[in-house]
C-alpha atoms as a PDB file:
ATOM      1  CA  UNK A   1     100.439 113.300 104.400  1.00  0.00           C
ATOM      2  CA  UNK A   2     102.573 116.380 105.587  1.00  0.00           C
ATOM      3  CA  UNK A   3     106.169 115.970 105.212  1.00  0.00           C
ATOM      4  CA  UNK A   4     106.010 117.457 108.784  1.00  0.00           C
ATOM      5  CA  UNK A   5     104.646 113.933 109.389  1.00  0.00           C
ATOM      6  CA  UNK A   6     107.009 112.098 108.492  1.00  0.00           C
ATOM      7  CA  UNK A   7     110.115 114.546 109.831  1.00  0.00           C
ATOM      8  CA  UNK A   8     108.261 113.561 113.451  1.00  0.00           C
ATOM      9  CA  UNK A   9     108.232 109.921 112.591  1.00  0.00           C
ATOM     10  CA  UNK A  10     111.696 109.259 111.689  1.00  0.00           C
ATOM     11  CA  UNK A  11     113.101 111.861 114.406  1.00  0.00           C
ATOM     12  CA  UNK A  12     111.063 109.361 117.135  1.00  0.00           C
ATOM     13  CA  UNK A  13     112.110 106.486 116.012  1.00  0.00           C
ATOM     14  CA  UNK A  14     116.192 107.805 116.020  1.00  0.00           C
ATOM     15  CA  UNK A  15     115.322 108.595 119.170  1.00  0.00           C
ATOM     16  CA  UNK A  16     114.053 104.982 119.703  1.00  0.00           C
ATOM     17  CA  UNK A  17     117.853 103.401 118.435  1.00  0.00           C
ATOM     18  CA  UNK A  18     120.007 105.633 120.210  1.00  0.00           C
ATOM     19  CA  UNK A  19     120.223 103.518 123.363  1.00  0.00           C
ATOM     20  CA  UNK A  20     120.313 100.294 121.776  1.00  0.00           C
ATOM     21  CA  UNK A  21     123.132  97.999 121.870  1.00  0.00           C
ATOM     22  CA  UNK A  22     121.678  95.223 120.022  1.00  0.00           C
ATOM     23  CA  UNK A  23     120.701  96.732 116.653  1.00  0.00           C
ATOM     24  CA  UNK A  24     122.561  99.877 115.143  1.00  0.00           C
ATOM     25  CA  UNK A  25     120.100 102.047 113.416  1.00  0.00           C
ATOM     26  CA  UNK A  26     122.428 102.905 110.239  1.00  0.00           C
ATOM     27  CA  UNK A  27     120.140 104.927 108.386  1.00  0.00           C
ATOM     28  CA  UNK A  28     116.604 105.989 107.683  1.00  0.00           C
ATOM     29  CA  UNK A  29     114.452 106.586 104.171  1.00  0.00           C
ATOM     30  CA  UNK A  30     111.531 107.902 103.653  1.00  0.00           C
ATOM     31  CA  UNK A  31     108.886 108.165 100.093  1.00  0.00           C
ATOM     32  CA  UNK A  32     105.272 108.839  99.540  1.00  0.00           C
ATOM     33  CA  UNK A  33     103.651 105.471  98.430  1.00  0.00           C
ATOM     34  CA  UNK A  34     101.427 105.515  95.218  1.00  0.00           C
ATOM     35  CA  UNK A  35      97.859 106.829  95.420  1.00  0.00           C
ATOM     36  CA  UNK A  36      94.598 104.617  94.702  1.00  0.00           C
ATOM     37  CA  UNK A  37      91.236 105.455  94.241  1.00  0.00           C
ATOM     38  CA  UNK A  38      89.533 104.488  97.610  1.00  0.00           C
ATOM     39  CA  UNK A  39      87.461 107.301  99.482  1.00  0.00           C
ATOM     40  CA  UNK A  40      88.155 110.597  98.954  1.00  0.00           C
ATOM     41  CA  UNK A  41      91.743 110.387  99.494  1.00  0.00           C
ATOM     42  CA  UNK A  42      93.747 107.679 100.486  1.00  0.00           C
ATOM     43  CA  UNK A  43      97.579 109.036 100.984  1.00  0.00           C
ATOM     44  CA  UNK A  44     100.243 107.394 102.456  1.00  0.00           C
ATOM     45  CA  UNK A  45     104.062 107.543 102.673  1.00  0.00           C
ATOM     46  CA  UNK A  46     106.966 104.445 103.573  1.00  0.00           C
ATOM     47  CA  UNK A  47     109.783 104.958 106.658  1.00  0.00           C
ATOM     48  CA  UNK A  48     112.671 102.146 105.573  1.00  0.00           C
ATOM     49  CA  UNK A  49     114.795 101.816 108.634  1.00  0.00           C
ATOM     50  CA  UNK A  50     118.439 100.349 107.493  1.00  0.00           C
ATOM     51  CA  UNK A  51     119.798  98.178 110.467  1.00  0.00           C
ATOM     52  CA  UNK A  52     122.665  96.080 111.783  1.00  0.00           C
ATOM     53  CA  UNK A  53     122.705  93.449 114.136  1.00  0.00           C
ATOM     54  CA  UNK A  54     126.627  92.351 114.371  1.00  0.00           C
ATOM     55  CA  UNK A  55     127.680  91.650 110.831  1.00  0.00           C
ATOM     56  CA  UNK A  56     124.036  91.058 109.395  1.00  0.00           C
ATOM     57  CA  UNK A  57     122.298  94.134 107.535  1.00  0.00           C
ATOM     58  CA  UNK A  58     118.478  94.105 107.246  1.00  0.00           C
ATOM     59  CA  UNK A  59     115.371  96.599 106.456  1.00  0.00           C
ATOM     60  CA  UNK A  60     112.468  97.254 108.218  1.00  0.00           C
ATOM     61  CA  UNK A  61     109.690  98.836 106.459  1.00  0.00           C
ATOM     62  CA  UNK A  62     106.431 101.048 108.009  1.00  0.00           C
ATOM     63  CA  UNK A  63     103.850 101.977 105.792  1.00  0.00           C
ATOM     64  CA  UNK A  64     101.678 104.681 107.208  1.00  0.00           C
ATOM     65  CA  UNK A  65      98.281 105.479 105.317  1.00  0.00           C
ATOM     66  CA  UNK A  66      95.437 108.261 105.751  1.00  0.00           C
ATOM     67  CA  UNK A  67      91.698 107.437 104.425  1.00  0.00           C
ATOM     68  CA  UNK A  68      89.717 110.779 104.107  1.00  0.00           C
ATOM     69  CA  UNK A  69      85.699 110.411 103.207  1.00  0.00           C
ATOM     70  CA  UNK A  70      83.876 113.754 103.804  1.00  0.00           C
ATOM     71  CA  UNK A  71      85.666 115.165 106.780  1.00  0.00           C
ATOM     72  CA  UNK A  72      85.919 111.713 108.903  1.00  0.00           C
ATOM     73  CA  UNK A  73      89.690 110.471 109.037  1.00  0.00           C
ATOM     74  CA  UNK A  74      91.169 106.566 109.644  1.00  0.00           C
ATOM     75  CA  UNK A  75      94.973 106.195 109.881  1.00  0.00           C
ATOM     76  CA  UNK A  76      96.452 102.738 110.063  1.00  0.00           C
ATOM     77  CA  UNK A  77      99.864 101.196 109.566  1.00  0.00           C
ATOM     78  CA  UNK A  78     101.664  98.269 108.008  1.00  0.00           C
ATOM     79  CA  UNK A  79     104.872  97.355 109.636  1.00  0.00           C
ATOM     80  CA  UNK A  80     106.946  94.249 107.844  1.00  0.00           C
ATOM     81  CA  UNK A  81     110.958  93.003 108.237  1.00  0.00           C
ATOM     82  CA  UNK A  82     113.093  92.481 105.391  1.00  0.00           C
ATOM     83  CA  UNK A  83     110.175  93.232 102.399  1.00  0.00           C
ATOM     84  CA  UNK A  84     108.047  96.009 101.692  1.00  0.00           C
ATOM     85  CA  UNK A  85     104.091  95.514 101.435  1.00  0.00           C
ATOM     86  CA  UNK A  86     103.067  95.087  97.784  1.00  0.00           C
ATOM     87  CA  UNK A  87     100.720  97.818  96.037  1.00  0.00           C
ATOM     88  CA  UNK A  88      97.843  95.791  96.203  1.00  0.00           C
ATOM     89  CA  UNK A  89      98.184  95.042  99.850  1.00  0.00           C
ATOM     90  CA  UNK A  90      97.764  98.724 100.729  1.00  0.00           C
ATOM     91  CA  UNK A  91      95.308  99.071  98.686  1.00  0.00           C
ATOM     92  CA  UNK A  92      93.218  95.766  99.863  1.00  0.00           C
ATOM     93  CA  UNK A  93      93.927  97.536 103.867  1.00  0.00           C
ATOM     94  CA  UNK A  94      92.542 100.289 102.669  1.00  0.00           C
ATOM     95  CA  UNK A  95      89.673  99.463 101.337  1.00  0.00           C
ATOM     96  CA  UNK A  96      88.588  97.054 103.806  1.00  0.00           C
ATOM     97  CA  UNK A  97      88.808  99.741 106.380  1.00  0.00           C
ATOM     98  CA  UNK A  98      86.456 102.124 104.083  1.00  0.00           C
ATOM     99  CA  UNK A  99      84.139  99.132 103.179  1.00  0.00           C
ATOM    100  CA  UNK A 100      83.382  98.355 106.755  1.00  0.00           C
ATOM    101  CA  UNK A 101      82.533 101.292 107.629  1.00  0.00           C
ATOM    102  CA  UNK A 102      85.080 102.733 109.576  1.00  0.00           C
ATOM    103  CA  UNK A 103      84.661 106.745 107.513  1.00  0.00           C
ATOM    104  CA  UNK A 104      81.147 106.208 108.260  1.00  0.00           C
END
């Protein structure tokens, strides 16, 4: 995925915070997630939001992938609070979605 992506992600979801008065967004992250071998391409990258709510600090992580097989596209997302998604977890979602026939 384009890093132009993710610059539009994270700027929308600052945008999301900025009124809130419950939760402070205190920072945002952002890495490309390992590759596996489902379709043609399977690429995906991780937004960790770093919040507050009073004195208690927490993460929220979104997983964002992209299956490509010929030139048909699926995009999905795996949102989870306080741990990230484990490796074989995208790669299970991903290949479900290319099993089923969702590139087809």
């Amino acid at each position: 995925m384009a890093p132009s992506v993710i610059h539009c992600v994270t700027r929308e979801l600052r945008r999301e915070f900025r009124g809130s008065k419950d939760v402070n967004l205190l920072g945002i992250t952002s890495s490309v997630l390992r590759r596996h071998p489902v379709a043609d391409e399977l690429s995906g990258f991780r937004v960790t939001l770093n919040l507050a709510k009073g004195k208690r600090f927490f993460k929220f992580f979104i997983d964002a992938f992209m299956v490509r097989q010929d030139r048909a596209v699926a995009e999905f997302s795996y949102m989870n609070a306080f741990q990230p998604a484990s490796t074989g977890t995208e790669y299970t979602l991903a290949q479900a979605i290319a099993q089923r026939g969702a590139l087809g």
